[in-house]
N, C-alpha and C. Protein backbone atom coordinates (compact mmCIF):
# COMPACT_ATOMS: atom_id res chain seq x y z
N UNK A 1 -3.82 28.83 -64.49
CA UNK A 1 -3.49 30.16 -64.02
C UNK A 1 -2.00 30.38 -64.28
N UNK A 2 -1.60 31.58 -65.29
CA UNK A 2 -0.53 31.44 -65.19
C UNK A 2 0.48 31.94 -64.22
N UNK A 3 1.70 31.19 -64.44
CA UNK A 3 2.93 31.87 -63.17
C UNK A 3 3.43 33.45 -64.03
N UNK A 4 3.35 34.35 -62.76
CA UNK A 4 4.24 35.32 -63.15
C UNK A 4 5.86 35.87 -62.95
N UNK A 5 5.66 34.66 -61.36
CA UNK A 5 7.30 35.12 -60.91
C UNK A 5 7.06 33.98 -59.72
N UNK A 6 8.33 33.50 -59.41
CA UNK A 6 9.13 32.39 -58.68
C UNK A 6 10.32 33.15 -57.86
N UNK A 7 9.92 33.00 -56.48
CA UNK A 7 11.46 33.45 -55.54
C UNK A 7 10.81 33.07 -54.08
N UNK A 8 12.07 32.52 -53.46
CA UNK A 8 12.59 31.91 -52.27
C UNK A 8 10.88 30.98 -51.60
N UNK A 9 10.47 29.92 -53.07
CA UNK A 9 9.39 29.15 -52.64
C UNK A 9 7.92 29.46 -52.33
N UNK A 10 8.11 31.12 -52.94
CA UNK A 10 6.88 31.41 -53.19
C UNK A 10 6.53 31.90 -54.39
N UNK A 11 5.17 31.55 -54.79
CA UNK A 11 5.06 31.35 -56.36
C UNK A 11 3.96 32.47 -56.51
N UNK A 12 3.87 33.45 -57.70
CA UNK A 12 2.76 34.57 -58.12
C UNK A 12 2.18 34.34 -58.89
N UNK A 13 0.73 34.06 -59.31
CA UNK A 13 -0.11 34.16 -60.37
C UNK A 13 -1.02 34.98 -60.35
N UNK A 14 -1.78 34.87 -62.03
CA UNK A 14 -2.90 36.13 -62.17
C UNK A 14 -3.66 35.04 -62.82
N UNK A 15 -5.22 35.15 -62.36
CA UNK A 15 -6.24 34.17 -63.28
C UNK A 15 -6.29 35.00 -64.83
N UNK A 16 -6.43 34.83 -65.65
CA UNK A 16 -7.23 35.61 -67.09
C UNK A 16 -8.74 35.85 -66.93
N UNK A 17 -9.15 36.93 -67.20
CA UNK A 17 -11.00 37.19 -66.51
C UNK A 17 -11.33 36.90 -64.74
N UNK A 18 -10.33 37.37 -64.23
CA UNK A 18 -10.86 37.64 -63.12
C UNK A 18 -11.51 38.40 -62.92
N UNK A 19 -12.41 38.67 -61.03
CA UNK A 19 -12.81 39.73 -60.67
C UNK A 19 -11.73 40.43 -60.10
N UNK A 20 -12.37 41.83 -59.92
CA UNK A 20 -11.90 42.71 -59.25
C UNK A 20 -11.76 43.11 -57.69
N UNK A 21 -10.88 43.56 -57.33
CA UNK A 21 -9.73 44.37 -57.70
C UNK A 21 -8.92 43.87 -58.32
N UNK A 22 -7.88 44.51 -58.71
CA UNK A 22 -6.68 43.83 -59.64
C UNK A 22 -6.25 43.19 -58.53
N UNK A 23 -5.81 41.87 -58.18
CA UNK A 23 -5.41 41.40 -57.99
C UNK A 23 -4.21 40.12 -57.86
N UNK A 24 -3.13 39.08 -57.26
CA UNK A 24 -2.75 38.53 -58.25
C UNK A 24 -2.80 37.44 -56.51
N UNK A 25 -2.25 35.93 -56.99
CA UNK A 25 -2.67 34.89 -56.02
C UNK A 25 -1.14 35.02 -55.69
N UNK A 26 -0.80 34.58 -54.34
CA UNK A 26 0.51 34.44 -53.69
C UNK A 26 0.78 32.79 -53.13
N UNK A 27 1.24 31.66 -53.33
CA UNK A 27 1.48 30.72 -52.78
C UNK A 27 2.85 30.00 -52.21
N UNK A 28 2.30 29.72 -50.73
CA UNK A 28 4.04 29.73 -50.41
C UNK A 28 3.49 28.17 -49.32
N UNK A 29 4.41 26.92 -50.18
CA UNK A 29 3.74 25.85 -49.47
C UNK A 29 2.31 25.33 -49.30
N UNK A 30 1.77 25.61 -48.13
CA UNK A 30 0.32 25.26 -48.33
C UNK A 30 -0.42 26.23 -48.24
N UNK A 31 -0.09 27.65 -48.51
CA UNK A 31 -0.84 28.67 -48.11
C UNK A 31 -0.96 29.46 -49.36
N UNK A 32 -2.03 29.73 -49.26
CA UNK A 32 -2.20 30.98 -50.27
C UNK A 32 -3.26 32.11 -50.02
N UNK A 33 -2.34 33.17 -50.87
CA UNK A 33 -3.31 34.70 -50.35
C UNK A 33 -3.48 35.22 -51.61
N UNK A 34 -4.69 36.47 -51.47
CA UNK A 34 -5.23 37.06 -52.84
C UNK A 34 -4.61 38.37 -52.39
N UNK A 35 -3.95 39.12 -52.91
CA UNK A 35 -3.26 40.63 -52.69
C UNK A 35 -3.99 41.44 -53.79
N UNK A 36 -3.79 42.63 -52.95
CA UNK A 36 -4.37 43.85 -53.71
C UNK A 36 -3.68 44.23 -54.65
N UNK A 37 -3.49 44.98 -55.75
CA UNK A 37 -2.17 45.39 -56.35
C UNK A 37 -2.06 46.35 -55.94
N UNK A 38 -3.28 47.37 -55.51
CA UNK A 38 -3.15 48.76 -55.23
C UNK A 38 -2.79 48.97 -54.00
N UNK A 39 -3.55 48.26 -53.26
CA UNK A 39 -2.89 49.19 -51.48
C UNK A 39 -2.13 47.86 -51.27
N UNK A 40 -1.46 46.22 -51.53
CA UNK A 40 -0.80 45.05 -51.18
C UNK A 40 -1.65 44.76 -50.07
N UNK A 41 -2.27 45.05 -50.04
CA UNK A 41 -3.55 44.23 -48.80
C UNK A 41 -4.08 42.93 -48.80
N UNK A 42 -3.36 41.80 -48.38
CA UNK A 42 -4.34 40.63 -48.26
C UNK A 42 -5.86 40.85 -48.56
N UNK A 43 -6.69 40.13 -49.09
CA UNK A 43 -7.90 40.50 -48.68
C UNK A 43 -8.74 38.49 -48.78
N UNK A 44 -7.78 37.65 -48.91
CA UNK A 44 -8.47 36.72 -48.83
C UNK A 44 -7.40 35.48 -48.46
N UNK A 45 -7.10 34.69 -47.98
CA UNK A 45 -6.36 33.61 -47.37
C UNK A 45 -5.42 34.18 -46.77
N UNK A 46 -4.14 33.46 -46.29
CA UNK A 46 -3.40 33.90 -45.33
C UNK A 46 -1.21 33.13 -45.62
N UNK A 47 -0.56 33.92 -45.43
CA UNK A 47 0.85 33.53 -45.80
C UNK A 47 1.42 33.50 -44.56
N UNK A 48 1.88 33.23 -44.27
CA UNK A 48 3.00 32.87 -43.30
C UNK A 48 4.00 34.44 -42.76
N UNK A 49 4.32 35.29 -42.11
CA UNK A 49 4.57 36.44 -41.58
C UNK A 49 5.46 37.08 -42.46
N UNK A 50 6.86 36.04 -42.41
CA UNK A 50 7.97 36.57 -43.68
C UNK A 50 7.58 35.98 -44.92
N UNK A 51 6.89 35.04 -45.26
CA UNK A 51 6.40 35.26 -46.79
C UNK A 51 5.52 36.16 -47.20
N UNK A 52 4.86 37.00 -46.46
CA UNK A 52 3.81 38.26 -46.76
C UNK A 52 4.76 38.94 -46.69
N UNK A 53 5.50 39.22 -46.14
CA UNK A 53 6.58 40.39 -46.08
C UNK A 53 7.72 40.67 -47.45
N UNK A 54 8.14 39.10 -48.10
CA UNK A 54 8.67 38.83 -48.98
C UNK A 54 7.85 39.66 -50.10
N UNK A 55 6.63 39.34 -50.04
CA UNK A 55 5.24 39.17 -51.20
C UNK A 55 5.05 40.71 -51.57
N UNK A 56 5.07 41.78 -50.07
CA UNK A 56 4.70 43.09 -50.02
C UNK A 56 5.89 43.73 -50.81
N UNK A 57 7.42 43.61 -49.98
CA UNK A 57 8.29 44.33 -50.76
C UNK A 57 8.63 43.60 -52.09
N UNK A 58 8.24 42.62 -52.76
CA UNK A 58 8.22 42.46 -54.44
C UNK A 58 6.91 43.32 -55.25
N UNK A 59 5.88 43.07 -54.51
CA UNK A 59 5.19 43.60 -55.00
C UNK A 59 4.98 45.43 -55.30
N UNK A 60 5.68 46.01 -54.06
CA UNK A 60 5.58 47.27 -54.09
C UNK A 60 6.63 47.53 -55.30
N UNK A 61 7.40 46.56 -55.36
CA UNK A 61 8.58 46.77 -56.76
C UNK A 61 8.54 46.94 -57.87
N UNK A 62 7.11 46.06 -58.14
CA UNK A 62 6.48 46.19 -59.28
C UNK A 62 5.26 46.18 -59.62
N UNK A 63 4.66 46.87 -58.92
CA UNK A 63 3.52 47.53 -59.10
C UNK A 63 2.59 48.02 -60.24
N UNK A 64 3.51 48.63 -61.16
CA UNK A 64 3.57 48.86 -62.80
C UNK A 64 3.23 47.95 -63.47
N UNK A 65 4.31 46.77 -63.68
CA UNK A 65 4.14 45.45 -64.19
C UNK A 65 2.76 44.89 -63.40
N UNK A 66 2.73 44.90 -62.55
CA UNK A 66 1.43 43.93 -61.84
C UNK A 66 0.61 44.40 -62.37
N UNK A 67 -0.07 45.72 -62.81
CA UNK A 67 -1.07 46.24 -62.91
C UNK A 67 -1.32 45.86 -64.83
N UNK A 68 0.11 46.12 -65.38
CA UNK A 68 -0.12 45.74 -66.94
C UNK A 68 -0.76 44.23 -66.72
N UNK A 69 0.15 43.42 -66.03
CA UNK A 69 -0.23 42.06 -66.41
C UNK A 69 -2.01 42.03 -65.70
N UNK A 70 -2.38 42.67 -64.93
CA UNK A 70 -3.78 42.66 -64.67
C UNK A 70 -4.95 42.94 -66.37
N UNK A 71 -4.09 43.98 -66.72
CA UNK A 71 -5.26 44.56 -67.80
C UNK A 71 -4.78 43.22 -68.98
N UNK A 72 -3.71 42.69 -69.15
CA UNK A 72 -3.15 41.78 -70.15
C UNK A 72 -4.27 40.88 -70.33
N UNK A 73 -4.67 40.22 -68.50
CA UNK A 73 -5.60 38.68 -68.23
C UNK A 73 -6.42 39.10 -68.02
N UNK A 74 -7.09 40.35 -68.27
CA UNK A 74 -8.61 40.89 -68.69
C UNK A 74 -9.16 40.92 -69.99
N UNK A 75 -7.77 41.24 -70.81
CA UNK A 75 -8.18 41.34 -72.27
C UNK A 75 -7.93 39.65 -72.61
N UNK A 76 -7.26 38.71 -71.86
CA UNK A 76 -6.91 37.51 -72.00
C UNK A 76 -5.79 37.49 -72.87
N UNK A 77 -4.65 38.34 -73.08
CA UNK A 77 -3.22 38.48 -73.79
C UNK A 77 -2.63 37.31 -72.61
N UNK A 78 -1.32 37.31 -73.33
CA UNK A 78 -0.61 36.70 -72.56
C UNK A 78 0.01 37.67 -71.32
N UNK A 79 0.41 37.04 -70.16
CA UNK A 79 0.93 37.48 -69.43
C UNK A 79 2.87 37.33 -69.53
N UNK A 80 3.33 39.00 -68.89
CA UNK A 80 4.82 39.10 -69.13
C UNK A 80 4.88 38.10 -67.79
N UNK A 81 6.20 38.00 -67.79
CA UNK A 81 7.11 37.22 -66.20
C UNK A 81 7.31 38.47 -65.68
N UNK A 82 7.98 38.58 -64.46
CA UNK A 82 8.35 39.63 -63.48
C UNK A 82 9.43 39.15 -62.79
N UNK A 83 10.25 40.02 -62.54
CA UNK A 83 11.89 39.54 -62.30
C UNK A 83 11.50 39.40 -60.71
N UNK A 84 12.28 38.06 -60.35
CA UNK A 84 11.86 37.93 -58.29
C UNK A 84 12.92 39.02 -57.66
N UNK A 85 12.50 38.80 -56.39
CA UNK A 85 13.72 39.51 -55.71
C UNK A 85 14.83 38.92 -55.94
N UNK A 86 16.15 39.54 -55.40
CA UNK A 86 17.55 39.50 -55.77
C UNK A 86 17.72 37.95 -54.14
């Protein structure tokens, strides 16, 4: 699965041929969550309070990019990186 972005120990990936929704995986330590791209909604495991919080405002950042790199690992292209928070 590749990485899309790395910041403050939590790591983002997208499978290639996943299901739907667009989605991308969030892992921070031993936890990991499946986020929505569209509404940032958890919808499957669980992060830690300020690493979901971290996860939501990157993600609302790039939203655009998340969604290209969704259609990228559908068509199975490579996936871009995504700049972390500051």
């Amino acid at each position: 699965m590749p990485e899309i972005c790395r910041f403050y120990g939590i790591v983002i990936k997208m499978y290639f041929d996943d299901h739907n929704p667009p989605h991308f995986h969030a892992e921070y330590a031993e936890h990991e969550a499946l986020i929505d791209v569209n509404t940032l909604a958890v919808f499957s495991g669980r992060l830690p309070a300020r690493a979901l919080g971290l996860v939501t405002e990157w993600a609302s950042l790039h939203k655009k990019e998340l969604l290209s790199d969704w259609e990228k690992a559908k068509s199975l292209d490579p996936l871009e990186k995504i700049e972390p928070l500051p």
